[in-house]
Structure formats: C-alpha cells, structure tokens
C-alpha atoms as a PDB file:
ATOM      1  CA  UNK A   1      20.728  -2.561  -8.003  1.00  0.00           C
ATOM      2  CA  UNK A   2      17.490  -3.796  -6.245  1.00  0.00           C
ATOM      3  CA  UNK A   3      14.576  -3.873  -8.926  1.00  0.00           C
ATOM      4  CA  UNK A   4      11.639  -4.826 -10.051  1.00  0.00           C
ATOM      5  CA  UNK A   5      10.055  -6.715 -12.965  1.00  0.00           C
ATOM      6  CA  UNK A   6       6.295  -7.721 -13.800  1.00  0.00           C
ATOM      7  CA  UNK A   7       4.865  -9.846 -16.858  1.00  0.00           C
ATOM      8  CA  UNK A   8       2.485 -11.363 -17.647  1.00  0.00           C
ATOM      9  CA  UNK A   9       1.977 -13.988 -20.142  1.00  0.00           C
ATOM     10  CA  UNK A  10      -0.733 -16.999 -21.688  1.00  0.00           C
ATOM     11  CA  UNK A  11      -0.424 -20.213 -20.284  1.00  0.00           C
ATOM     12  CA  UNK A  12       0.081 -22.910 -23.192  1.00  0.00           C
ATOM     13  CA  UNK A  13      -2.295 -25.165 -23.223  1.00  0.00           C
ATOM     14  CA  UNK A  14      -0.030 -27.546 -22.869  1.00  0.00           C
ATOM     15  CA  UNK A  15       1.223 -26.576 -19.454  1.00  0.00           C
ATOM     16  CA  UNK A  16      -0.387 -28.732 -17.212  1.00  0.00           C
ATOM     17  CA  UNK A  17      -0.689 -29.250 -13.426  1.00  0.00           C
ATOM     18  CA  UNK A  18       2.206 -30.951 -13.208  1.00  0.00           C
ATOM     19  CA  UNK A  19       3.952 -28.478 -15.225  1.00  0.00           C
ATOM     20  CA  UNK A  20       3.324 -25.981 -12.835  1.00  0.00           C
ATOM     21  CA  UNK A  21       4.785 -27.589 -10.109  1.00  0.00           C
ATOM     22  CA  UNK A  22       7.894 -28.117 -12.101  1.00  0.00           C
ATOM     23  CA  UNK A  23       7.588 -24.306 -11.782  1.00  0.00           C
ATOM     24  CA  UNK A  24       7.361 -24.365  -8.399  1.00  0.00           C
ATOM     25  CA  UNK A  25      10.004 -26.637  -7.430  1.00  0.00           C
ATOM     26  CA  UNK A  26      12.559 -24.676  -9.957  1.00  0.00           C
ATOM     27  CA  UNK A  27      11.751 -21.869  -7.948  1.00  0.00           C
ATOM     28  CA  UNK A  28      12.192 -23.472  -4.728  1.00  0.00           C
ATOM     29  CA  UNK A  29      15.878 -24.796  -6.195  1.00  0.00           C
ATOM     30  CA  UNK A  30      17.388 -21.726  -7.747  1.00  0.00           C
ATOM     31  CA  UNK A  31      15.655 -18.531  -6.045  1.00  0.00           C
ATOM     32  CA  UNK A  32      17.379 -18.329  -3.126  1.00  0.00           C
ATOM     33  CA  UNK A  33      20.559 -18.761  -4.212  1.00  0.00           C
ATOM     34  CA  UNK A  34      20.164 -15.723  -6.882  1.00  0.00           C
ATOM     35  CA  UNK A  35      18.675 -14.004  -3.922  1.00  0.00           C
ATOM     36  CA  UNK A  36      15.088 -13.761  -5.831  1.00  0.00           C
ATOM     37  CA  UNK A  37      11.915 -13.081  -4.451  1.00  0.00           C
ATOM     38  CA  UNK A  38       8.335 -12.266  -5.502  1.00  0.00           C
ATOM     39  CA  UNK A  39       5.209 -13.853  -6.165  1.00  0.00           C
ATOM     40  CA  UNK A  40       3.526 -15.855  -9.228  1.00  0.00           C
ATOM     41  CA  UNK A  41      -0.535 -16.141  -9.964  1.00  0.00           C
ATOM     42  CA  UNK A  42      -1.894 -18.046 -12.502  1.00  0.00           C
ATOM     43  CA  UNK A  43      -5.087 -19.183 -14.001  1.00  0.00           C
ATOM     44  CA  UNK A  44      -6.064 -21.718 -16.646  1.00  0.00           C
ATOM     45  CA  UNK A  45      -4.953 -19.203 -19.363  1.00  0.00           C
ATOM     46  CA  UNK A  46      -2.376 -16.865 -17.757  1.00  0.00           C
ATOM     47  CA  UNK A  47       0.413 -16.069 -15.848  1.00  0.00           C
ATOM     48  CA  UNK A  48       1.037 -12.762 -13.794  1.00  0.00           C
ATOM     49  CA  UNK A  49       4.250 -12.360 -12.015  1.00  0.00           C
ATOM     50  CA  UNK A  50       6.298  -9.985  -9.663  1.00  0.00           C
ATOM     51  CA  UNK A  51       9.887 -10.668  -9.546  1.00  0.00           C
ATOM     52  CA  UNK A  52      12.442  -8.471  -7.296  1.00  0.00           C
ATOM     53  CA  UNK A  53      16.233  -8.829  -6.885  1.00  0.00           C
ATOM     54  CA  UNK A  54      19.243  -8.091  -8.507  1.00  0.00           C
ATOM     55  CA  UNK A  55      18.329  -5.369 -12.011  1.00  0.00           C
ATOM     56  CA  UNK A  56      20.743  -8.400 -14.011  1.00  0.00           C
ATOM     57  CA  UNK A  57      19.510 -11.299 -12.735  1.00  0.00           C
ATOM     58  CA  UNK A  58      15.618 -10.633 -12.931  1.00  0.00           C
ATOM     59  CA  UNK A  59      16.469  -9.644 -16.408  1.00  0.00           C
ATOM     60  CA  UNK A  60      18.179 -12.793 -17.168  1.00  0.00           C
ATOM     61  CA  UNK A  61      15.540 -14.860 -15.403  1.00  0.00           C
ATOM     62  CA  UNK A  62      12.859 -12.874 -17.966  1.00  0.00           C
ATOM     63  CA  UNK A  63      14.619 -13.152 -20.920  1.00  0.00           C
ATOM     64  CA  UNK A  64      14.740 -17.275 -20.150  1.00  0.00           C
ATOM     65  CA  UNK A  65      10.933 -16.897 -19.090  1.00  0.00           C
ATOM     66  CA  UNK A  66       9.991 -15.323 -22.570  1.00  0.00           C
ATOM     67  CA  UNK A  67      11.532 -18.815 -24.114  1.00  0.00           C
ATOM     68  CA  UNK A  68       9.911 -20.759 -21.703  1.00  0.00           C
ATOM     69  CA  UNK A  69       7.488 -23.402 -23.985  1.00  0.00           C
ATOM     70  CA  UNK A  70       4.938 -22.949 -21.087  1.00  0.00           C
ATOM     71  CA  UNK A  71       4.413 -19.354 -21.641  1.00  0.00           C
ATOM     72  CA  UNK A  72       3.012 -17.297 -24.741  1.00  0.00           C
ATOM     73  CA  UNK A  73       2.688 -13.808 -25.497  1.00  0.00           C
ATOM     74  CA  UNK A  74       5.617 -12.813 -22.783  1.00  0.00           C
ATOM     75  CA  UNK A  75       4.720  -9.096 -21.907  1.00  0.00           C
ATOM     76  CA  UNK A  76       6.473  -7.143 -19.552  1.00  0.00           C
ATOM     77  CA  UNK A  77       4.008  -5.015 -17.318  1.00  0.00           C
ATOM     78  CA  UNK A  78       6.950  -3.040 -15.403  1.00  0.00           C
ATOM     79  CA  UNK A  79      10.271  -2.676 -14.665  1.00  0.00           C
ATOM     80  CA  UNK A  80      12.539  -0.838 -12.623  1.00  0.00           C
ATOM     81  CA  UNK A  81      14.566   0.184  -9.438  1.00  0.00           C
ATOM     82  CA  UNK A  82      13.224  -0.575  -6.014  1.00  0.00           C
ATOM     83  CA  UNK A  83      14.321   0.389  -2.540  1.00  0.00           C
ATOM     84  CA  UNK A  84      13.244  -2.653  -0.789  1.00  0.00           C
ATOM     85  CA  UNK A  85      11.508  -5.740  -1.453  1.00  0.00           C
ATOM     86  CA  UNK A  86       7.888  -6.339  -1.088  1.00  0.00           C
ATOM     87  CA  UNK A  87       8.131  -9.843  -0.449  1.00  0.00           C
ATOM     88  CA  UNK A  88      11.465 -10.336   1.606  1.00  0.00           C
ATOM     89  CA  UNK A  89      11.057 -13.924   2.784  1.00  0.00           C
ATOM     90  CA  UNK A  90       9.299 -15.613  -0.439  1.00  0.00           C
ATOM     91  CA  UNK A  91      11.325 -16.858  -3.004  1.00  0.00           C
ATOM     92  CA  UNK A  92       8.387 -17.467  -4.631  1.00  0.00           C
ATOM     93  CA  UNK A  93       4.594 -17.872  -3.115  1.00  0.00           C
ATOM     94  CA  UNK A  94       1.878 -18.944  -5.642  1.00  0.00           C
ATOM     95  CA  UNK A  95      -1.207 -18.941  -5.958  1.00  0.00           C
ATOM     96  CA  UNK A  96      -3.852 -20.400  -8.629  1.00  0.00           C
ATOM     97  CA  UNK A  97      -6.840 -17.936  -9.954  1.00  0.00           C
ATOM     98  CA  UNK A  98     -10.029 -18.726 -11.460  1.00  0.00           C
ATOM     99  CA  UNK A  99     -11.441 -15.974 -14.055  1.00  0.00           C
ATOM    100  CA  UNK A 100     -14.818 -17.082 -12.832  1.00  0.00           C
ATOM    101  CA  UNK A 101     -13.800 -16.557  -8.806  1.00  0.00           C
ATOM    102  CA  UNK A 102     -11.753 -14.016  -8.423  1.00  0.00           C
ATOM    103  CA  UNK A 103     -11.933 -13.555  -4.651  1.00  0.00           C
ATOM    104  CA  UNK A 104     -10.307 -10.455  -3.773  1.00  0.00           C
ATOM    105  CA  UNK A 105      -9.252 -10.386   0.090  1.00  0.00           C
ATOM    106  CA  UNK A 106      -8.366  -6.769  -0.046  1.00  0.00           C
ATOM    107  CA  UNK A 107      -9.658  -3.485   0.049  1.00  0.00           C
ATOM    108  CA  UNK A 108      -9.876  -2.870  -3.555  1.00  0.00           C
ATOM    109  CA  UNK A 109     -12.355  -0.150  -6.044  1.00  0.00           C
ATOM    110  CA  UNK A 110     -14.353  -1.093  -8.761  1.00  0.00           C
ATOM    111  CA  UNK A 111     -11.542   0.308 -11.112  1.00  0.00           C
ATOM    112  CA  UNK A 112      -9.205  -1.925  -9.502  1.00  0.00           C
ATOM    113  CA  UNK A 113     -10.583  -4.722 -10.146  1.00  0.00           C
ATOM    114  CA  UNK A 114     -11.473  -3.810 -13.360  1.00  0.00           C
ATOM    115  CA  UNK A 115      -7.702  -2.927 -13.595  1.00  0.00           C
ATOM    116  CA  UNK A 116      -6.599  -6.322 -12.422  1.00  0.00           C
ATOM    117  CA  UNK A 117      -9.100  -8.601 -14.866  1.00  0.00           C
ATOM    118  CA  UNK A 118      -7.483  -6.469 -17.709  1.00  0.00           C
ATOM    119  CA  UNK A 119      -3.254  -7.760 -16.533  1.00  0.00           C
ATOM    120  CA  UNK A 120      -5.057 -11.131 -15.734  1.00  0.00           C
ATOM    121  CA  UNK A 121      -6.275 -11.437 -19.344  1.00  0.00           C
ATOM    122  CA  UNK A 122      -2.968 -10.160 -20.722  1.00  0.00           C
ATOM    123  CA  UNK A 123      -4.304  -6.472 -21.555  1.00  0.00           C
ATOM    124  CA  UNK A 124      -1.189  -4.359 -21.019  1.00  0.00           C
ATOM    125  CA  UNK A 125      -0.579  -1.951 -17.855  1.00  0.00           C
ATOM    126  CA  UNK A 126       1.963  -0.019 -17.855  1.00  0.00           C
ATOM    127  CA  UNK A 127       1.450   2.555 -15.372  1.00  0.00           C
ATOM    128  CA  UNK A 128       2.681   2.529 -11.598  1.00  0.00           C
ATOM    129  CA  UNK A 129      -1.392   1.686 -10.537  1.00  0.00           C
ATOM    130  CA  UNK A 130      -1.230  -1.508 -12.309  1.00  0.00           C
ATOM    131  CA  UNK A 131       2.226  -2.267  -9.646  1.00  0.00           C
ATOM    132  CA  UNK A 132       0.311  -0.959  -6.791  1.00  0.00           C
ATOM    133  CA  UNK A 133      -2.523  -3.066  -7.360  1.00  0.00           C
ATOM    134  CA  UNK A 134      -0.792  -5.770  -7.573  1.00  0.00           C
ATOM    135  CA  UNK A 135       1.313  -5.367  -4.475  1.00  0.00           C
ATOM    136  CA  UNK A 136      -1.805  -4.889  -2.963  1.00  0.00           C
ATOM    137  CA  UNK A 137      -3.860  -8.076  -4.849  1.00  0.00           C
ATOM    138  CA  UNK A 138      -0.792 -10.613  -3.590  1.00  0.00           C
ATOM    139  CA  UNK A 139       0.343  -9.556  -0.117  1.00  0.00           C
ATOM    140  CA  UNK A 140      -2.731 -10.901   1.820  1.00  0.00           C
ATOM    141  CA  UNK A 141      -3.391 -13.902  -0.669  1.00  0.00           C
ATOM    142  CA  UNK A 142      -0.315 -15.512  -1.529  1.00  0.00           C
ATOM    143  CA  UNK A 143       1.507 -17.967   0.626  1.00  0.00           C
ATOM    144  CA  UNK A 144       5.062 -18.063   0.955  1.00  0.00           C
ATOM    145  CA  UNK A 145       6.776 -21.457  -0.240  1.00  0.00           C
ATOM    146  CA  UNK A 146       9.278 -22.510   1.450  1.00  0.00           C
ATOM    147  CA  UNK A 147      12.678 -23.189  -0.232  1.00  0.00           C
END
C-alpha cells in the first residue's frame, strides 16, 4: 500500500558535511530501486523528512534511520496511507536550512511558520496541518536529485 512517513530527528554533531552527502548518494543508490520518493531538509541541528512508497519498505527504511549514528532523538511526525505521491520523480531532493534564514518561498500564515520552526526544532506535530505544511514548505524549494 502507497504511504506516507515523516520524522524528524537531531543531527549529531558529529555528522558532518561530508556525512550528509553520504546521505545523499545512499539515496541516489538505493531509492529507486525500492521505488522511494520524498524529500529531506536539514539544518545544523536537525533533520525533517517526508518519505512515500511502499507502507513496508518506508517502515523498514525508518526503523534503520532511528539506528542511524547520524541521527538522535528519531521522532516520527506522521504516518499513513496515501493515494498518490507528492513527489513522483524525486527519489530524494534536499535541501539545507538555516534556523537564522528560514526563507519561505510559499504562501504561508504566521501560524505556519510558527508551526514549521516548532517540527524544525524537533517539537512534535502530529496533526494532518503539520503534513500539509510541509507538502507545502518543500514542493517549491527542494530540488530533485537525480539518481
């Protein structure tokens, strides 16, 4: 079944540029072969990300995320079924975030922003206007990598 899955977690300090591009180029290896897309932001301190593709497999890929030694405090935001995929064609598009410039390219309220510094810093959402928001925060800012 087609789902979705958002966490976010703290970035060890010990996660450096470099391992952040190991990041990247797992994704760019294994995504598209297990048929997964989404999108993953990050800042000095955190990661948020949106997976989508098989219910199994996204679970699978969390449950070896929450081990990860680059990630702390593994919190899922959501999870559930989907009818189609947000992000069809990116098997994973990044993006980097500073706390102190968040540039938000979208039409977004005060409350949403407010929303979004609260996943950013690891506060947890749970309801479906923390998904929205975030559908809506990484469609016009993220850039698709290509696998």
């Amino acid at each position: 079944m087609l789902s979705q899955l958002v966490y976010v977690s703290s970035r060890k300090s010990s996660c450096t540029a470099a391992e952040i591009e190991k990041i990247v180029a797992s994704c760019q290896k294994n995504n598209a072969s297990l048929d997964i897309t989404g999108v993953l932001l990050y800042s000095e301190t955190n990661f948020i990300q949106y997976l989508e593709g098989d219910a199994k497999t996204i679970l699978s890929l969390y449950d070896q995320i929450k081990t990860d030694p680059r990630h702390g405090q593994v919190r899922m935001i959501c999870y559930g079924p989907v009818s189609e995929r947000a992000f069809p064609s990116w098997h994973m598009a990044t993006k980097a975030l500073s706390h102190s410039e968040l540039a938000f390219r979208t039409d977004i309220t005060g409350q949403d922003k407010q929303t979004f510094q609260q996943l950013l810093t690891g506060q947890t959402q749970s309801d479906s206007r923390a998904l929205i928001l975030l559908k809506k925060f990484f469609e016009p800012i993220a850039q698709p990598v290509k696998a």
